[in-house]
Every structure is written in structure tokens, then in C-alpha cells.
N, C-alpha and C. Protein backbone atom coordinates (compact mmCIF):
# COMPACT_ATOMS: atom_id res chain seq x y z
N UNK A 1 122.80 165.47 -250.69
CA UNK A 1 124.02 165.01 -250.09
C UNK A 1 124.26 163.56 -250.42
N UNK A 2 124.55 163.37 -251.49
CA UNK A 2 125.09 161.83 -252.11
C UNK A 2 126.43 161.74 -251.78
N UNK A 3 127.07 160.29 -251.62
CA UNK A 3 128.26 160.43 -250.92
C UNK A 3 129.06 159.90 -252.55
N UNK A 4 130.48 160.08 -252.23
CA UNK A 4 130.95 159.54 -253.63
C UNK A 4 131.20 158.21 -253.70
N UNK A 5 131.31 158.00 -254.89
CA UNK A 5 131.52 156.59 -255.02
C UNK A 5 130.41 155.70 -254.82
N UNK A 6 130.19 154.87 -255.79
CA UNK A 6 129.24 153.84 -255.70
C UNK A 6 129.69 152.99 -255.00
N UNK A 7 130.73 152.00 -255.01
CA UNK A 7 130.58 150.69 -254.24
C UNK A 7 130.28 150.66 -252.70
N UNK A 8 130.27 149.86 -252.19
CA UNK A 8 129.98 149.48 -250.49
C UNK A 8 131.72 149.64 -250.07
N UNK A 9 131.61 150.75 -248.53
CA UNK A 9 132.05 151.00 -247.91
C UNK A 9 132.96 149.41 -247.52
N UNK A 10 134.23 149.21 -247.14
CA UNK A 10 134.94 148.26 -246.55
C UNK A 10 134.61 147.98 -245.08
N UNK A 11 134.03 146.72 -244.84
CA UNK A 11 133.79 146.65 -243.13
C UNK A 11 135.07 146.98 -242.43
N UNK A 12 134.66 147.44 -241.31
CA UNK A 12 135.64 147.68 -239.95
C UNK A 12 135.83 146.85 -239.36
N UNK A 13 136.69 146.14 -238.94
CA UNK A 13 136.92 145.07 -237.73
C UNK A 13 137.20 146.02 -236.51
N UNK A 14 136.74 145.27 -235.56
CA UNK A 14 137.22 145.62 -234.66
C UNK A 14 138.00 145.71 -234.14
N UNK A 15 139.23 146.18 -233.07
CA UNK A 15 140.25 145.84 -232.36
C UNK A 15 140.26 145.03 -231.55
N UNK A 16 140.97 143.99 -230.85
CA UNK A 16 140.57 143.50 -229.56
C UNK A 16 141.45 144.59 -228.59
N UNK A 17 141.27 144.48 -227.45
CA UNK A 17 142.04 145.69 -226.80
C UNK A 17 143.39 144.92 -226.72
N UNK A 18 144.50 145.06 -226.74
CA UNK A 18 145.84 144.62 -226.52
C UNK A 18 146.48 143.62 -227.37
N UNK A 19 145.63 143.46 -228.88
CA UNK A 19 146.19 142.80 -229.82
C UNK A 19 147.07 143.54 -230.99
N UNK A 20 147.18 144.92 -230.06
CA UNK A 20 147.37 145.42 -231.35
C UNK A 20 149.76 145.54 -231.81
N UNK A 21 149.78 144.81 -230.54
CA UNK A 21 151.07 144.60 -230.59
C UNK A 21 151.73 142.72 -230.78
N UNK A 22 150.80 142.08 -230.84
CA UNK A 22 150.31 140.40 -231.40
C UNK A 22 151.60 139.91 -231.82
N UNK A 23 152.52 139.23 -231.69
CA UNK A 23 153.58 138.92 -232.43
C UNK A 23 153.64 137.18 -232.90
N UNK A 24 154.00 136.49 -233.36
CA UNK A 24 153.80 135.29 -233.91
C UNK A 24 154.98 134.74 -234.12
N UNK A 25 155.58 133.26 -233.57
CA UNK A 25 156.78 132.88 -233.81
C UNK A 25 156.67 132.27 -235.38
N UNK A 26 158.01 132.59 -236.10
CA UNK A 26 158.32 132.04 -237.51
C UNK A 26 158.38 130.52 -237.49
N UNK A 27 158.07 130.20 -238.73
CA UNK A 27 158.20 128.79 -238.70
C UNK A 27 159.67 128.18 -238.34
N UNK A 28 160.70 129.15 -238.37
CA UNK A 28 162.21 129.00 -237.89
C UNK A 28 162.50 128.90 -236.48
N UNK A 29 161.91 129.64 -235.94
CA UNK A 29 161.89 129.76 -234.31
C UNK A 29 160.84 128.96 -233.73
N UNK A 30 160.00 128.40 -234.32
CA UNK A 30 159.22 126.99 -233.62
C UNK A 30 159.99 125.59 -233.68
N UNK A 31 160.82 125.66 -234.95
CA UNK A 31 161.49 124.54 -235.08
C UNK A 31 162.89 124.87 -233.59
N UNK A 32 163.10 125.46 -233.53
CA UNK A 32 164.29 126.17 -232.59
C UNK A 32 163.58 125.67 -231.22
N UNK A 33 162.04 126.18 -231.23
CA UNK A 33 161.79 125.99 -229.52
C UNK A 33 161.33 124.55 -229.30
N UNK A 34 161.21 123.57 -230.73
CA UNK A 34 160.58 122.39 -230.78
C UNK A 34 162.24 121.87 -230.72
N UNK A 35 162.91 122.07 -230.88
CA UNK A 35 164.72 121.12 -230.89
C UNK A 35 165.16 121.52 -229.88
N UNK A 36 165.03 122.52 -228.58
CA UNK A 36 165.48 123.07 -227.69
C UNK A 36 164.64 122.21 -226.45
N UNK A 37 162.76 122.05 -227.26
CA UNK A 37 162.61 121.16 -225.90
C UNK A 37 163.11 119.42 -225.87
N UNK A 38 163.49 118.98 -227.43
CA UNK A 38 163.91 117.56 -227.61
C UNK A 38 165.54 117.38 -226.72
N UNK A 39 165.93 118.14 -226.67
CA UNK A 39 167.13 118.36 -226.20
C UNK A 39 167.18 118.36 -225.07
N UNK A 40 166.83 118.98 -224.28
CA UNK A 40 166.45 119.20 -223.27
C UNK A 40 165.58 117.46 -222.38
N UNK A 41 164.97 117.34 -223.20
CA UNK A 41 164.07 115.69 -222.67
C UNK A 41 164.91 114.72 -223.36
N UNK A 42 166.00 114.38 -223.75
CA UNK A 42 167.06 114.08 -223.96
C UNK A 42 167.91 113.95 -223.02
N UNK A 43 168.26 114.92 -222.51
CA UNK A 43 169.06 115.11 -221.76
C UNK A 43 168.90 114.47 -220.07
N UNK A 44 167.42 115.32 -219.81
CA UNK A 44 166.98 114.62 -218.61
C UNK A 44 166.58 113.64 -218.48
N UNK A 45 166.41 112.36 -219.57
CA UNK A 45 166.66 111.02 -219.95
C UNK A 45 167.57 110.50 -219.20
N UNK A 46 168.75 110.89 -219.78
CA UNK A 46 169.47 110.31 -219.61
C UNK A 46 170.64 110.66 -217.82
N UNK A 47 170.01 111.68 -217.63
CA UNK A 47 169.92 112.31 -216.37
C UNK A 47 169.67 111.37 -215.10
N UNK A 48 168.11 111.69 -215.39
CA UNK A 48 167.61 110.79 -214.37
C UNK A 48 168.31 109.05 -214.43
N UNK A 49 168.31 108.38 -215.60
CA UNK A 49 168.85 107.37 -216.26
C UNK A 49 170.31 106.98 -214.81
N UNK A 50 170.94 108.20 -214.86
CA UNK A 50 172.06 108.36 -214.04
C UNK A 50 172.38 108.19 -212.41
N UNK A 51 171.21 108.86 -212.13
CA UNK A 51 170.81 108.82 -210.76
C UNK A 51 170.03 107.97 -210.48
N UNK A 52 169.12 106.97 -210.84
CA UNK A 52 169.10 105.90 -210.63
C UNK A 52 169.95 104.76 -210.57
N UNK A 53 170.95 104.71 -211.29
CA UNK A 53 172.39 104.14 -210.80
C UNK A 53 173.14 104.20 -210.02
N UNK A 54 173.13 105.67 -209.47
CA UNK A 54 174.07 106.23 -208.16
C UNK A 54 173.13 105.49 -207.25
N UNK A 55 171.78 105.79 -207.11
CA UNK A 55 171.35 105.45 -206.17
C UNK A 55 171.34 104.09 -205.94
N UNK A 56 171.26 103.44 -207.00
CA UNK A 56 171.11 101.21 -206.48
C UNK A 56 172.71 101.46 -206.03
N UNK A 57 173.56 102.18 -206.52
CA UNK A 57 174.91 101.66 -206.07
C UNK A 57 175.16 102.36 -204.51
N UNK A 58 174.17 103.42 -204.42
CA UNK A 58 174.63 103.76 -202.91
C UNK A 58 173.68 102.67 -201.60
N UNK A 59 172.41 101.97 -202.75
CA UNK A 59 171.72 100.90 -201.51
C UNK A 59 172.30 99.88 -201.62
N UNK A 60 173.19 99.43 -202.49
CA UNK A 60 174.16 98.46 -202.57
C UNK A 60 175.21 98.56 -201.15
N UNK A 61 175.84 99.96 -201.21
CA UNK A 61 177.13 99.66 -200.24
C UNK A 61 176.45 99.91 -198.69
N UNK A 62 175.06 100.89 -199.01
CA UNK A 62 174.90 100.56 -197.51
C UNK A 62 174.61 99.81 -196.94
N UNK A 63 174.24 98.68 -197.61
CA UNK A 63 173.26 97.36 -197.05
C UNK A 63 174.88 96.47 -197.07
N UNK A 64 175.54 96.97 -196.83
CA UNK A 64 177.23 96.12 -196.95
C UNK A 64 177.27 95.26 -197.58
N UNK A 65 177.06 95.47 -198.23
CA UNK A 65 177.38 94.20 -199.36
C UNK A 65 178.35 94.57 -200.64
N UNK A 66 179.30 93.85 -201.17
CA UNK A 66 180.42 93.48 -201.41
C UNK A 66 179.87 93.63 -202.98
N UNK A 67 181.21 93.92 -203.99
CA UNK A 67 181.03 93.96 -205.27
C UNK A 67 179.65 94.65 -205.86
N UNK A 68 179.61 95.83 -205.17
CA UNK A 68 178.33 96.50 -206.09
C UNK A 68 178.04 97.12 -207.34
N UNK A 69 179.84 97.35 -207.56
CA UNK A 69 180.12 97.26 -209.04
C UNK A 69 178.90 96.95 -210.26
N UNK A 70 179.27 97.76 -211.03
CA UNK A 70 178.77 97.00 -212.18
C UNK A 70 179.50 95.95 -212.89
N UNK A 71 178.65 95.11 -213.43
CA UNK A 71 179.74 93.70 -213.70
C UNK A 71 179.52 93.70 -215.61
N UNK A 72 180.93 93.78 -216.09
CA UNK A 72 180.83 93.98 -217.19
C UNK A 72 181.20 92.40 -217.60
N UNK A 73 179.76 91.75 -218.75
CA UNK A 73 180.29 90.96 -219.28
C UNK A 73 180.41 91.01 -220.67
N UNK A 74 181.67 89.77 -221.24
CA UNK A 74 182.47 90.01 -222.10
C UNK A 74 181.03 89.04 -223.42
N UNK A 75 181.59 89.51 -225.13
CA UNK A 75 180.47 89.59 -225.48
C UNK A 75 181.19 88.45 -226.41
């Protein structure tokens, strides 16, 4: 009972259990989820950026005080 073929049999890997549906983002859709989070931290930059202004201007008028404005000077 000789088996055929001379060379060595191909190893088996194993499975891991639940890899066998594994999916991998493209190098297109990383750039997508990498510009989606810049955007995003961008945004809430300039967000927060915002509400820190509302807020000095709302401890401005409650502390009554006058001209809490922002004061635009000329350049």
C-alpha cells in the first residue's frame, strides 16, 4: 500500500473557530474612516472653541457688567 505521488503532503492549517468569515478594510476605506475621524476632530475643535465663548459671554452679562461684546480692533 504505497500512496501516490512522491512529494510531501501540503500542511493543514488550522481554522480558528469564527475566522472563517474575517473581512479586512481596503486601503480606500481606511483612508475614508481616517478623513471621517479628522473631520469630525475638526469639527469638535472648533465646537467646543464656540462654547467657550458663549460661556465667558454669558459670565460676562451675569456678573453685570457692561460691553461684553467682543471688541474688534482695527488692523
Amino acid at each position: 500500500m504505497e500512496q501516490e505521488g512522491s512529494g510531501p503532503a501540503a500542511p493543514v492549517r488550522p481554522s480558528k473557530p469564527g475566522n472563517e468569515d474575517a473581512q479586512y478594510l481596503s486601503t480606500r476605506g481606511l483612508l475614508i474612516v481616517f478623513g471621517g475621524l479628522a473631520v469630525a476632530l475638526v469639527l469638535g475643535y472648533f465646537l467646543v472653541n464656540k462654547l467657550v465663548n458663549i460661556s465667558q459671554e454669558e459670565d460676562c452679562a451675569l456678573a453685570h457688567r457692561y460691553n461684553c461684546g467682543a471688541i474688534e480692533v482695527p488692523r
